[in-house]
PDB file of N, CA and C in Angstrom:
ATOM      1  N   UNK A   1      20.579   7.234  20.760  1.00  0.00           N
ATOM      2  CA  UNK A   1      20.196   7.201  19.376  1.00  0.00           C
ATOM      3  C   UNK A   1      19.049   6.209  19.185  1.00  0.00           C
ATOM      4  N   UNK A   2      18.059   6.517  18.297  1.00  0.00           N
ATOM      5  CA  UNK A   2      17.174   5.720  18.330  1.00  0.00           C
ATOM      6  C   UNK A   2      17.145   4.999  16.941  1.00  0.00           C
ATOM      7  N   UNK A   3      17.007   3.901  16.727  1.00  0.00           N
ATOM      8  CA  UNK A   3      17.053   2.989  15.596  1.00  0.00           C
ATOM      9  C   UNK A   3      16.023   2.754  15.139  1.00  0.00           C
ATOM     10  N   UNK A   4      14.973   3.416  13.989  1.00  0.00           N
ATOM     11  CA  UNK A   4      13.520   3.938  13.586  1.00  0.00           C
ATOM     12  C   UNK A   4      13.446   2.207  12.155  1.00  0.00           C
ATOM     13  N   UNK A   5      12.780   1.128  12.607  1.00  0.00           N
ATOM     14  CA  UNK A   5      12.387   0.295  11.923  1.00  0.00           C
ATOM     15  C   UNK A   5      11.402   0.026  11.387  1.00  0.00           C
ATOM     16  N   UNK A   6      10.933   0.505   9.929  1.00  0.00           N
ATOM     17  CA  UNK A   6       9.381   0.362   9.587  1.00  0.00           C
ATOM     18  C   UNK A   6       9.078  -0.363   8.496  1.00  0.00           C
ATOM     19  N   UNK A   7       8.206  -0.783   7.752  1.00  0.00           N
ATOM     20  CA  UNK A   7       7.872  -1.170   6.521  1.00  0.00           C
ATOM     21  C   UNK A   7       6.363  -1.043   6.088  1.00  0.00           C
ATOM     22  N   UNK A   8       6.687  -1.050   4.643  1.00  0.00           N
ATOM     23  CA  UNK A   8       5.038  -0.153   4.260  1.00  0.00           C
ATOM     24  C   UNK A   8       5.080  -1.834   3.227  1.00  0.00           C
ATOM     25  N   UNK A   9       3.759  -2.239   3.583  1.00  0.00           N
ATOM     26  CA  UNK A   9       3.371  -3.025   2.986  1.00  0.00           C
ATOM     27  C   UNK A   9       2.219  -2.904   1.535  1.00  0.00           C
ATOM     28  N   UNK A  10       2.350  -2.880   0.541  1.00  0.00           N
ATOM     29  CA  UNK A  10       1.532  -2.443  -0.550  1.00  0.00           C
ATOM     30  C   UNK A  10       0.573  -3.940  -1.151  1.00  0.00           C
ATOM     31  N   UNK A  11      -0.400  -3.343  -1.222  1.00  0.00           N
ATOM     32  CA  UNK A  11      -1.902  -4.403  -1.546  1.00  0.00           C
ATOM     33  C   UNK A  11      -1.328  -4.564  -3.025  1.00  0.00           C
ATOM     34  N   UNK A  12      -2.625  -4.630  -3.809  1.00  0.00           N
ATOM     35  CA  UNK A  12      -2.453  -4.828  -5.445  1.00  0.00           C
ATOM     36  C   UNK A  12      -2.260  -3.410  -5.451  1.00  0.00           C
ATOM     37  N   UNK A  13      -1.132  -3.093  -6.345  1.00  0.00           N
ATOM     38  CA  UNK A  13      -0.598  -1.817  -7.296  1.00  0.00           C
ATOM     39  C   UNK A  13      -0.729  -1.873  -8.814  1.00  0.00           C
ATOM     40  N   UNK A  14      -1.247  -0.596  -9.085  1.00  0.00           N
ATOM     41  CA  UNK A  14      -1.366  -1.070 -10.559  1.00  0.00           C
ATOM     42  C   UNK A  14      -0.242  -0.924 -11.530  1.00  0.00           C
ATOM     43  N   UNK A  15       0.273  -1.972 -11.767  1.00  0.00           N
ATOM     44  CA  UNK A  15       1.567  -1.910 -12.612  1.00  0.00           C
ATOM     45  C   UNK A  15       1.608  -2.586 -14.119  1.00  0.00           C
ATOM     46  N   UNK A  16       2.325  -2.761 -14.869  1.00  0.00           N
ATOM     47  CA  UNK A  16       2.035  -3.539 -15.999  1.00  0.00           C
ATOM     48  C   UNK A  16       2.188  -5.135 -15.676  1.00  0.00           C
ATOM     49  N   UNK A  17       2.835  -5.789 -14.581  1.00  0.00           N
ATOM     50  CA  UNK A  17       3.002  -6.873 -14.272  1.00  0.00           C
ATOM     51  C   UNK A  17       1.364  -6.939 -13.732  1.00  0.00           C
ATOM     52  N   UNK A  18       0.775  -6.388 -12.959  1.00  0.00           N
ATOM     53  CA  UNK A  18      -0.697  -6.532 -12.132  1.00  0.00           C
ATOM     54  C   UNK A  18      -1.915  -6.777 -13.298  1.00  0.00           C
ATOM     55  N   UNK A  19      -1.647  -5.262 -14.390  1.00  0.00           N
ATOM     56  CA  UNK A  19      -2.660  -5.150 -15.098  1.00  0.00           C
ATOM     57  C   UNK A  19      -3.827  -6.097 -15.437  1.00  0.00           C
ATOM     58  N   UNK A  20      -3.102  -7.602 -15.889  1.00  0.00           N
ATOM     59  CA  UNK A  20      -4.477  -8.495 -16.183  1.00  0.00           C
ATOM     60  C   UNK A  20      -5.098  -8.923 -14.975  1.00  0.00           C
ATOM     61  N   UNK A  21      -4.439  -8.950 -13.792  1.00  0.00           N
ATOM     62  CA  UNK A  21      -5.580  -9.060 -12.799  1.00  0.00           C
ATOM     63  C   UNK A  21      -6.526  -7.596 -12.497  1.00  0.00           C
ATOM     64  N   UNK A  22      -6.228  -6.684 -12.750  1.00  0.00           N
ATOM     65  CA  UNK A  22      -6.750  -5.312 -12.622  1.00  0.00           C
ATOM     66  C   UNK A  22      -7.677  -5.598 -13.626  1.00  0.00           C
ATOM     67  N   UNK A  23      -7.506  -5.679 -14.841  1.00  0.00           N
ATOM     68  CA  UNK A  23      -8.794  -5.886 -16.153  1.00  0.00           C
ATOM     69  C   UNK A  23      -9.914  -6.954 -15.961  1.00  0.00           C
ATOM     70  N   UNK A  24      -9.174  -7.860 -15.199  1.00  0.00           N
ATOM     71  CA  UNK A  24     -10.235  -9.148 -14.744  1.00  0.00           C
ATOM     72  C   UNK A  24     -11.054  -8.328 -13.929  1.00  0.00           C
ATOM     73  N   UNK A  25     -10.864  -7.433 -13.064  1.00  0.00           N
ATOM     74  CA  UNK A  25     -12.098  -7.220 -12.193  1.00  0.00           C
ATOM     75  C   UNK A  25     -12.331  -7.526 -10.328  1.00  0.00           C
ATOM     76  N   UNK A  26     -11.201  -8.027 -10.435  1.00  0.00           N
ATOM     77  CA  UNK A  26     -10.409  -8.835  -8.875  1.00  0.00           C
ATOM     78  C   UNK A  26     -10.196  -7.537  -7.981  1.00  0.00           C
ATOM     79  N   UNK A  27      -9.907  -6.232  -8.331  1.00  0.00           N
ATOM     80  CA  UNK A  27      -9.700  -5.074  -7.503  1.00  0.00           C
ATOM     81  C   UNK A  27     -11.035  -4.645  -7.378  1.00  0.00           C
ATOM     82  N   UNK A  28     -11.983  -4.322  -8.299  1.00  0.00           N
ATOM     83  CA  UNK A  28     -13.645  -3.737  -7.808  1.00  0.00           C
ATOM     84  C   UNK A  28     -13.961  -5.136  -6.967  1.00  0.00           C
ATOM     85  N   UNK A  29     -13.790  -6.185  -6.969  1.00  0.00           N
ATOM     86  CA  UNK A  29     -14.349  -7.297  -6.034  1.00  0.00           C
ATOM     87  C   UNK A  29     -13.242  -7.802  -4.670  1.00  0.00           C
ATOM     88  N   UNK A  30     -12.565  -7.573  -4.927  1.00  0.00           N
ATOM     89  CA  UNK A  30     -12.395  -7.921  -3.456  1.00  0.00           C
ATOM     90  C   UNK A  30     -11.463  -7.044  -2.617  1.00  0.00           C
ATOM     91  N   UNK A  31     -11.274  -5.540  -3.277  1.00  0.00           N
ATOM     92  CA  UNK A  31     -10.735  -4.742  -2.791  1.00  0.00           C
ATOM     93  C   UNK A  31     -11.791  -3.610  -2.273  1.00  0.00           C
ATOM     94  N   UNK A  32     -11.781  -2.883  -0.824  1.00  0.00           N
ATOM     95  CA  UNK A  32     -13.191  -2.658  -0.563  1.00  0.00           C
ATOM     96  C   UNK A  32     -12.761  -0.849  -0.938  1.00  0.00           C
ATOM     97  N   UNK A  33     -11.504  -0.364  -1.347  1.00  0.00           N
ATOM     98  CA  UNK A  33     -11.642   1.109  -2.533  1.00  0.00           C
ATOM     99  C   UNK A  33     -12.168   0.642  -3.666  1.00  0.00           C
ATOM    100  N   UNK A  34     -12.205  -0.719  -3.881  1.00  0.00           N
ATOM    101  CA  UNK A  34     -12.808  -0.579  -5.627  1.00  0.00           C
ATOM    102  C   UNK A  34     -12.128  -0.561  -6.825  1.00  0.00           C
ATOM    103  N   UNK A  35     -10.661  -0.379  -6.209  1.00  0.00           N
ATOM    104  CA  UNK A  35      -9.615  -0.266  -7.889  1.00  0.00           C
ATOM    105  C   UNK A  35      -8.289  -0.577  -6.926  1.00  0.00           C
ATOM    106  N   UNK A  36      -7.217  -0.794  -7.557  1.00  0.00           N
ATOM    107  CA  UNK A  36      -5.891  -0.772  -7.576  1.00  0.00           C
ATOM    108  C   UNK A  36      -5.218   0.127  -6.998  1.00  0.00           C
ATOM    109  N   UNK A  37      -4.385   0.034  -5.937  1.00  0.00           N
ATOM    110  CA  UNK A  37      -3.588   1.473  -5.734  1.00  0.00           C
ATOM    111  C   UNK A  37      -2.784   2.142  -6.718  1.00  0.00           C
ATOM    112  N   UNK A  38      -1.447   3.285  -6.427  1.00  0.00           N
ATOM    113  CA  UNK A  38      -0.698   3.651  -7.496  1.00  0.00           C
ATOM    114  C   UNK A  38       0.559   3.518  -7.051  1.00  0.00           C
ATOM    115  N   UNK A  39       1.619   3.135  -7.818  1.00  0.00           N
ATOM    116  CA  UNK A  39       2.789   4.003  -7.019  1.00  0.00           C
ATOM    117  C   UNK A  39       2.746   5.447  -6.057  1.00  0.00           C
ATOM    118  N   UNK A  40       2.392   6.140  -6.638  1.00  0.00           N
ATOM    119  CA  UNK A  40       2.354   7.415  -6.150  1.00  0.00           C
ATOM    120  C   UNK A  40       1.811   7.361  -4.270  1.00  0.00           C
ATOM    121  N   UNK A  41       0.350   6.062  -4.621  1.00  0.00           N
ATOM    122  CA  UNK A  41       0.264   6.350  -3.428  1.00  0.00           C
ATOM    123  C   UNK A  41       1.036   5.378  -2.375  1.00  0.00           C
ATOM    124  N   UNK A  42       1.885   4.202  -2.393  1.00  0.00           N
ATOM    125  CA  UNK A  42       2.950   3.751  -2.232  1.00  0.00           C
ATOM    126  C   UNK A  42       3.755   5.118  -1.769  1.00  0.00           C
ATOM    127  N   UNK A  43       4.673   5.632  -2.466  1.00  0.00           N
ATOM    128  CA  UNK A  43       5.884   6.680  -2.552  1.00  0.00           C
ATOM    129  C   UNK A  43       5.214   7.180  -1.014  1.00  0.00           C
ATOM    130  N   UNK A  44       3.647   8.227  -1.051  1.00  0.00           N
ATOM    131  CA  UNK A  44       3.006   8.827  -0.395  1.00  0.00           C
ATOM    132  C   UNK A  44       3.186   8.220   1.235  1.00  0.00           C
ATOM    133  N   UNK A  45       3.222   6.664   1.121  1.00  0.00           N
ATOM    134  CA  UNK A  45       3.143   6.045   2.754  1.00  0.00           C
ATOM    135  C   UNK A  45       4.959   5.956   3.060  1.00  0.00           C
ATOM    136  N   UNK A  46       5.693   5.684   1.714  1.00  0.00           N
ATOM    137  CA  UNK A  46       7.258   5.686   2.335  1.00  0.00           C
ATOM    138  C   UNK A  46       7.243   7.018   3.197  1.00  0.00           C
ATOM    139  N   UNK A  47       7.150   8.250   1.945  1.00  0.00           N
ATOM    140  CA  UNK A  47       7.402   9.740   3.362  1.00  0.00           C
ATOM    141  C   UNK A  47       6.665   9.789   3.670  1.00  0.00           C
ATOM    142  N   UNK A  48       5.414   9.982   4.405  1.00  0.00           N
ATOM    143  CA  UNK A  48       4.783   9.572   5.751  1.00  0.00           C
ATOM    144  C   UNK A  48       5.996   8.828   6.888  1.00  0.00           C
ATOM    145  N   UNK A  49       6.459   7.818   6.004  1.00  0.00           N
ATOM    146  CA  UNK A  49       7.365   7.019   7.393  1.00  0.00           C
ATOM    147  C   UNK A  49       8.953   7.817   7.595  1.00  0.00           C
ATOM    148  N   UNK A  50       9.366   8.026   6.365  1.00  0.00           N
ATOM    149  CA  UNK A  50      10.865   8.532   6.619  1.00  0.00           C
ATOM    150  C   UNK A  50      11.008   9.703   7.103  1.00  0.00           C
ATOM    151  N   UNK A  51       9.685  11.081   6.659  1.00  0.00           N
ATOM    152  CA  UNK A  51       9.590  12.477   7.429  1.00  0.00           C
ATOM    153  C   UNK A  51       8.906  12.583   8.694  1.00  0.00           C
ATOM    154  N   UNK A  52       9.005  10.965   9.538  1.00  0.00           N
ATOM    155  CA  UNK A  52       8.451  11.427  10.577  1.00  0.00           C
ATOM    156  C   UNK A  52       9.368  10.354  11.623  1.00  0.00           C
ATOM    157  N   UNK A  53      10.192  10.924  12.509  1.00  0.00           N
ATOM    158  CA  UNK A  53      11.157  10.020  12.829  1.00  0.00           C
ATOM    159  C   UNK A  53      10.645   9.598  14.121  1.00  0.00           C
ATOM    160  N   UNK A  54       9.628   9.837  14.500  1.00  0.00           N
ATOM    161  CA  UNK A  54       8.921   9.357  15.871  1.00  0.00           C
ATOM    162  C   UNK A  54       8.122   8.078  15.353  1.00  0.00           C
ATOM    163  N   UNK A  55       7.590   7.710  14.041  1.00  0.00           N
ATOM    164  CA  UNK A  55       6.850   6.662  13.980  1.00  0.00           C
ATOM    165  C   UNK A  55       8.249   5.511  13.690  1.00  0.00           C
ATOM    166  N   UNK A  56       7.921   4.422  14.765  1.00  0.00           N
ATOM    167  CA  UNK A  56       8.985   3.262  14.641  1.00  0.00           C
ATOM    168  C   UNK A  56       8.521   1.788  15.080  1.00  0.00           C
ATOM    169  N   UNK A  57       9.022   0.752  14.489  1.00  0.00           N
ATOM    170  CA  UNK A  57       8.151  -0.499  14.509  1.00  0.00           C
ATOM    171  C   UNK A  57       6.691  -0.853  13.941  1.00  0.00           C
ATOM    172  N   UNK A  58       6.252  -0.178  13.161  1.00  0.00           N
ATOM    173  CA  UNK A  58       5.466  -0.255  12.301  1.00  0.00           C
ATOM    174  C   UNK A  58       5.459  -0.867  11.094  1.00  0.00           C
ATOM    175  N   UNK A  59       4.290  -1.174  10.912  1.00  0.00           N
ATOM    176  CA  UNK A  59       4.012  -2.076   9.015  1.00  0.00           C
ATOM    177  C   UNK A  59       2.934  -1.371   8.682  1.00  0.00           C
ATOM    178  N   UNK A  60       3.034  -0.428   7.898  1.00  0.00           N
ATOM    179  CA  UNK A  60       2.256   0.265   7.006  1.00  0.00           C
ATOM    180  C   UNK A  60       1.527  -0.302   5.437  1.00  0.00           C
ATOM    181  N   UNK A  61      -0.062  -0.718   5.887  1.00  0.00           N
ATOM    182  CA  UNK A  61      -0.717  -1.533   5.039  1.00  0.00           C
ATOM    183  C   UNK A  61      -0.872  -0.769   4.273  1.00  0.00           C
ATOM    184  N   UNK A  62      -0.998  -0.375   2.978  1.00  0.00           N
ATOM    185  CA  UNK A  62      -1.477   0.405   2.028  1.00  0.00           C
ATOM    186  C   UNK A  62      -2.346  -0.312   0.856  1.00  0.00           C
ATOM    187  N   UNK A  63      -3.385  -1.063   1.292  1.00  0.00           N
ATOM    188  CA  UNK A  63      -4.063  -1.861   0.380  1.00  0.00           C
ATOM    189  C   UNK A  63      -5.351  -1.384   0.010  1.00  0.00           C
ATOM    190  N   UNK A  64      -6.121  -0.437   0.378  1.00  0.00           N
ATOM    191  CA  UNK A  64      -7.649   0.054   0.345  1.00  0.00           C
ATOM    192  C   UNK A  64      -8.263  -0.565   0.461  1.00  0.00           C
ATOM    193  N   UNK A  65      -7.908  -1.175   1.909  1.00  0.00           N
ATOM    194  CA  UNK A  65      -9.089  -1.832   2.866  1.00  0.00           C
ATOM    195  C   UNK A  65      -9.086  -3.339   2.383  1.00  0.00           C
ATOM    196  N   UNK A  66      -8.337  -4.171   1.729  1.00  0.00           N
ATOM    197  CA  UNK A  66      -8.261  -5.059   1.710  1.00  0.00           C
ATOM    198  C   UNK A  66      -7.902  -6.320   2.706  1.00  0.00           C
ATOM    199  N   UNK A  67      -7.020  -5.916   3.655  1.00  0.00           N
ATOM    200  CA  UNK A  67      -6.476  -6.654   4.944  1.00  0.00           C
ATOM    201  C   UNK A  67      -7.957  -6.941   5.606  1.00  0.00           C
ATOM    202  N   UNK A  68      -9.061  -6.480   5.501  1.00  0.00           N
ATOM    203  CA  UNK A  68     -10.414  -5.806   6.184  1.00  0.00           C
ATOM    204  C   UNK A  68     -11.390  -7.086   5.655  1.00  0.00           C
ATOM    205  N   UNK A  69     -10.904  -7.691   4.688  1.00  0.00           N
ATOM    206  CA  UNK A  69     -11.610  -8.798   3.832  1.00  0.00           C
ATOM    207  C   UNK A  69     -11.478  -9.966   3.974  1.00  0.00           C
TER     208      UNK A  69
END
C-alpha cells in the first residue's frame, strides 16, 4: 500500500480577509501573474493532487510565479 503525502501551498488568494492588500496594488507588483489567485484555482491544484494517486511527496506552489521573486 502506498501512503500518497502532498500539500498545495497557496500564494495571495483573493478573499475578503486579502482584499486590502489586493486594492493596495501588492499583487500587480510583486506577483509576476499580476493579480491574486482564486479559490477556484486553489480547489483546481487540490484535484490535480487527489485524482492522481502516483503524484506523492510533493508541495504544490500555487502562487503565479511569486516563489520566482
Amino acid at each position: 500500500m502506498l501512503l500518497t503525502v502532498n500539500a498545495v501551498a497557496p500564494g495571495l488568494i483573493d478573499t475578503e480577509m486579502t482584499r486590502a492588500l489586493i486594492d493596495s496594488g501588492i499583487a500587480a507588483d510583486r506577483i509576476p501573474a499580476g493579480r491574486a489567485g482564486t479559490a477556484g484555482e486553489i480547489a483546481q491544484a487540490v484535484m490535480l493532487v487527489v485524482n492522481n494517486g502516483y503524484i506523492t511527496g510533493q508541495t504544490i506552489s500555487v502562487n503565479g510565479g511569486a516563489s520566482f521573486c
